[in-house]
Protein backbone atom coordinates (compact mmCIF):
# COMPACT_ATOMS: atom_id res chain seq x y z
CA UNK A 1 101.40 79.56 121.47
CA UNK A 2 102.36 80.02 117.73
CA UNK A 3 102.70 83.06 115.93
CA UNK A 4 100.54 84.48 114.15
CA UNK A 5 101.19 86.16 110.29
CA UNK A 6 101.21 89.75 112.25
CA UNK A 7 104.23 88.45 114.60
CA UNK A 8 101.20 88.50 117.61
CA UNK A 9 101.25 85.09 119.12
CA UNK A 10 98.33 83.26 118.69
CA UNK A 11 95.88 83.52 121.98
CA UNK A 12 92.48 82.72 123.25
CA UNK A 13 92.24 86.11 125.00
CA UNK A 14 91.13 89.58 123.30
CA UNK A 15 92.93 91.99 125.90
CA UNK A 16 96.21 89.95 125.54
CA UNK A 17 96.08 89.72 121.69
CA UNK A 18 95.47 93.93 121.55
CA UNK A 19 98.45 94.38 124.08
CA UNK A 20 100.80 92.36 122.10
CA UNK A 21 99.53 94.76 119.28
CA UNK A 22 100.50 97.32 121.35
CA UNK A 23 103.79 96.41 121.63
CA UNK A 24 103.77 95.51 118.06
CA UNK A 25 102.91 99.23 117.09
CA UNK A 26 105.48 100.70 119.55
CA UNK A 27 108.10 98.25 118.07
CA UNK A 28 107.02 99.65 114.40
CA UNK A 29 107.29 103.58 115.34
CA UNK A 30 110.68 102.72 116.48
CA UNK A 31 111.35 101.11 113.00
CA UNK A 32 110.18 104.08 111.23
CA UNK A 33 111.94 106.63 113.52
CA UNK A 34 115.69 104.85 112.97
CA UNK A 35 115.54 103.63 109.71
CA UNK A 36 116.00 105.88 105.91
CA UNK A 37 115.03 105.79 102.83
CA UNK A 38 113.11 102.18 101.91
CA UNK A 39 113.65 100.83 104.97
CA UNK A 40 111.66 103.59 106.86
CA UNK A 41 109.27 104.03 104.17
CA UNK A 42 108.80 99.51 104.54
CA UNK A 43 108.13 100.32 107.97
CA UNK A 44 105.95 103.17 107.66
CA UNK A 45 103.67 101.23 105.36
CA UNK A 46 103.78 98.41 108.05
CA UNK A 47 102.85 100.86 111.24
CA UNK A 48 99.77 102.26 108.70
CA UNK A 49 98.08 99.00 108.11
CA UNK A 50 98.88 97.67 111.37
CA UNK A 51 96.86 100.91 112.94
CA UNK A 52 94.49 101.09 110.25
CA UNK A 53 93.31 97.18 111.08
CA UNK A 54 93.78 97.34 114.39
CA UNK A 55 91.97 100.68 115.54
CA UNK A 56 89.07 99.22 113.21
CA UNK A 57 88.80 95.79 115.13
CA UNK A 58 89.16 97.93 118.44
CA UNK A 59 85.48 99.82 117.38
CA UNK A 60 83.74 96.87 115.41
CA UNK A 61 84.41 94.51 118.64
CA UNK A 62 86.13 95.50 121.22
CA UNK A 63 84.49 99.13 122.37
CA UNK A 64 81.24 98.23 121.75
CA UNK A 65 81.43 95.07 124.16
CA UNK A 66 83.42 97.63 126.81
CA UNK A 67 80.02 99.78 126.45
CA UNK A 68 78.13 97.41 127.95
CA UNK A 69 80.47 95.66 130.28
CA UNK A 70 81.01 98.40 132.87
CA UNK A 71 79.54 101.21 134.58
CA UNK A 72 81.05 104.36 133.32
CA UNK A 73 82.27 102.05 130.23
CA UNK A 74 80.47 104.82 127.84
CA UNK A 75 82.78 107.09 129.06
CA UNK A 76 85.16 105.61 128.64
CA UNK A 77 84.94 104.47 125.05
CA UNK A 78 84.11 107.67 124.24
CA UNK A 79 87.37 108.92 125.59
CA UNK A 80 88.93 106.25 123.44
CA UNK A 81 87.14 106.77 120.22
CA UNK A 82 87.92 110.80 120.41
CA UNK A 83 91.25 109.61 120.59
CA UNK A 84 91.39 107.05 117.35
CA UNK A 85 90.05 110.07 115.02
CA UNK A 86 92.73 112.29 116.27
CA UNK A 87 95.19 109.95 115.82
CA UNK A 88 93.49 108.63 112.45
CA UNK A 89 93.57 112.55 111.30
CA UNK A 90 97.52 112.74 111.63
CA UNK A 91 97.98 109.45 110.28
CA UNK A 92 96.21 110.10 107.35
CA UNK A 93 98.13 113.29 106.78
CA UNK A 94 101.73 111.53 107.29
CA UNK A 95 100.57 108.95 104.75
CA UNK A 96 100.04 111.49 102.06
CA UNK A 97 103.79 112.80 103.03
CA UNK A 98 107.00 111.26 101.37
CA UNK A 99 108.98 109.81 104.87
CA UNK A 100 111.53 111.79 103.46
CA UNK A 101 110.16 115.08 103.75
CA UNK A 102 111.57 117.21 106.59
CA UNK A 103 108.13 117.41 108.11
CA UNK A 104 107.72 113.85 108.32
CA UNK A 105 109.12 113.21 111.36
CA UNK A 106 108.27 116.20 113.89
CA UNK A 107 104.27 115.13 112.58
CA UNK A 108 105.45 111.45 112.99
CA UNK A 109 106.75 112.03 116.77
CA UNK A 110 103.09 113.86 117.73
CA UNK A 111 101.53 110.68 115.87
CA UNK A 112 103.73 108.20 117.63
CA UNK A 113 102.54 110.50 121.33
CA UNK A 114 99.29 110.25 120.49
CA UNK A 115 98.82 106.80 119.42
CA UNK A 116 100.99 105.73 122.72
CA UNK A 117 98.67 107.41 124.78
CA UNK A 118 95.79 106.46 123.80
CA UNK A 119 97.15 102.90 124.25
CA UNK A 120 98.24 103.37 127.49
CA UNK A 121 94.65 104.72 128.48
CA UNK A 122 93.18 101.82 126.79
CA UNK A 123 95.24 99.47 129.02
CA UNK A 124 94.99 101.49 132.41
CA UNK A 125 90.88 102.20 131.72
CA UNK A 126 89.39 100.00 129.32
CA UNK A 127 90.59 96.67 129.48
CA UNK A 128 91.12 95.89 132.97
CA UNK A 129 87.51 96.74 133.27
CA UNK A 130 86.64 94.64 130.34
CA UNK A 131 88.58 91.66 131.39
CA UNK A 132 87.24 91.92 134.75
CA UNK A 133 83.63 92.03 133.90
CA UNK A 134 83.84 89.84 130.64
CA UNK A 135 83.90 86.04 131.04
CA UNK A 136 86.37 84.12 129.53
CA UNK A 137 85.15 82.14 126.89
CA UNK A 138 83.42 86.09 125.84
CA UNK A 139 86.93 87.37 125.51
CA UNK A 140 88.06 84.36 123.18
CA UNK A 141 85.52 84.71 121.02
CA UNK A 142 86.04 88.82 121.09
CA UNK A 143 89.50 87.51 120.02
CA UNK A 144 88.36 85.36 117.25
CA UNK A 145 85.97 88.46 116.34
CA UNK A 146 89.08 91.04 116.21
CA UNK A 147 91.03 88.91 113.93
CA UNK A 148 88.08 88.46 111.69
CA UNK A 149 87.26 92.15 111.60
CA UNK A 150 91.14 92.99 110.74
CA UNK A 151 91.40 90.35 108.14
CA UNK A 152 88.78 92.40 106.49
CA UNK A 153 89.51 95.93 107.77
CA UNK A 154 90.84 99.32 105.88
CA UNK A 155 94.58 99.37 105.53
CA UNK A 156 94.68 103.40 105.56
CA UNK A 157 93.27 105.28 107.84
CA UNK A 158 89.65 106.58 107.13
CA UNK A 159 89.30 109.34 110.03
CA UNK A 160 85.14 109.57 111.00
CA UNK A 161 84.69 105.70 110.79
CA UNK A 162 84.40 105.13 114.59
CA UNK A 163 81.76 103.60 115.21
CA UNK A 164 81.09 99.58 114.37
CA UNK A 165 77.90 101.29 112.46
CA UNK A 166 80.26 103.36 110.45
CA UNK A 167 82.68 100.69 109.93
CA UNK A 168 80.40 97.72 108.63
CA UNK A 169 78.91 100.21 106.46
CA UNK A 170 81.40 101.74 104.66
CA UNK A 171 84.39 99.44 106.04
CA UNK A 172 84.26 97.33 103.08
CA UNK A 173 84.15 99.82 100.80
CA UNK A 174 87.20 101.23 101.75
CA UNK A 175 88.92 98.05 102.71
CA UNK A 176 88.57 96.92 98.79
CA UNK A 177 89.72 100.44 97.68
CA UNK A 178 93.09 100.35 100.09
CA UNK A 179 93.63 97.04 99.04
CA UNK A 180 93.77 98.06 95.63
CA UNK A 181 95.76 101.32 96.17
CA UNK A 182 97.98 99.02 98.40
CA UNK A 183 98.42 96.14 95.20
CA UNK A 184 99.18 98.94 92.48
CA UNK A 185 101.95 100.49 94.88
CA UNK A 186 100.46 103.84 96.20
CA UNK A 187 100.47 105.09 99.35
């Protein structure tokens, strides 16, 4: 498999590509958490879009298949989505914070908690359901789907965009506006 510009490896298989994001994330909080000064404000800015792309490709593709896939699969998404706008609602708050601020990191920790757990639930609820009632050659092309969706996702967090309705709506919107606020610099 080859790597992929995001450091995920390249695969055919949607649940394997957002567990390797997973990791990804949980490798990034631990960047943040030990570094100072430009080096933990680098990988701040990383662990934002990396969230902020991946929560969106998570409700344009991924819940809205897990929906349908399972009994009780409502549930559960709705579990998961209740989870992305809490986590969305401190990240958005610790990204209009200076890492250097002495209330950066107790709000960072709670972030880092939340986001963990909800990725843990994800991975002990949702996709072992959707990977065992989701052919194959579905879950490839949910892959290809996610990577499209992300290419073209928000790079902040925009907390009440959790639905797929909400994102293709106004996703674009306030992908082009992050992109710019990204290019000129501000966080």
């Amino acid at each position: 498999m080859a790597q992929t510009h995001g450091g995920a490896m390249d695969t055919d298989d949607v649940v394997v590509l957002l567990k390797q994001q997973h990791q990804q994330i949980k490798s990034l909080f631990a960047r943040v958490e030990s570094g100072t000064g430009d080096e933990r404000r680098g990988a701040f800015r990383d662990l934002v879009r990396l969230l902020a792309v991946h929560e969106t490709a998570e409700e344009e593709v991924v819940h809205p298949a897990a929906r349908k896939a399972f009994e009780g699969g409502e549930q559960v998404v709705g579990d998961r989505l209740r989870e992305e706008r809490e986590a969305k609602e401190l990240l958005r708050d610790l990204d209009r914070m200076d890492p250097d601020d002495p209330d950066f990191m107790p709000k960072l920790r709670s972030l880092r908690q939340a986001v963990l757990a909800h990725a843990e639930a994800e991975e002990q609820y949702e996709f072992p359901q959707l990977n065992e009632h989701t052919d194959p050659a579905r879950l490839a092309r949910m892959a290809k789907a996610v990577r499209a969706a992300e290419a073209a996702a928000p790079t902040h967090p925009h907390p009440g965009m959790e639905s797929r309705a909400a994102n293709l709506a106004a996703g674009p919107f306030a992908a082009v506006a992050d992109r710019v606020r990204d290019a000129l610099g501000r966080s």
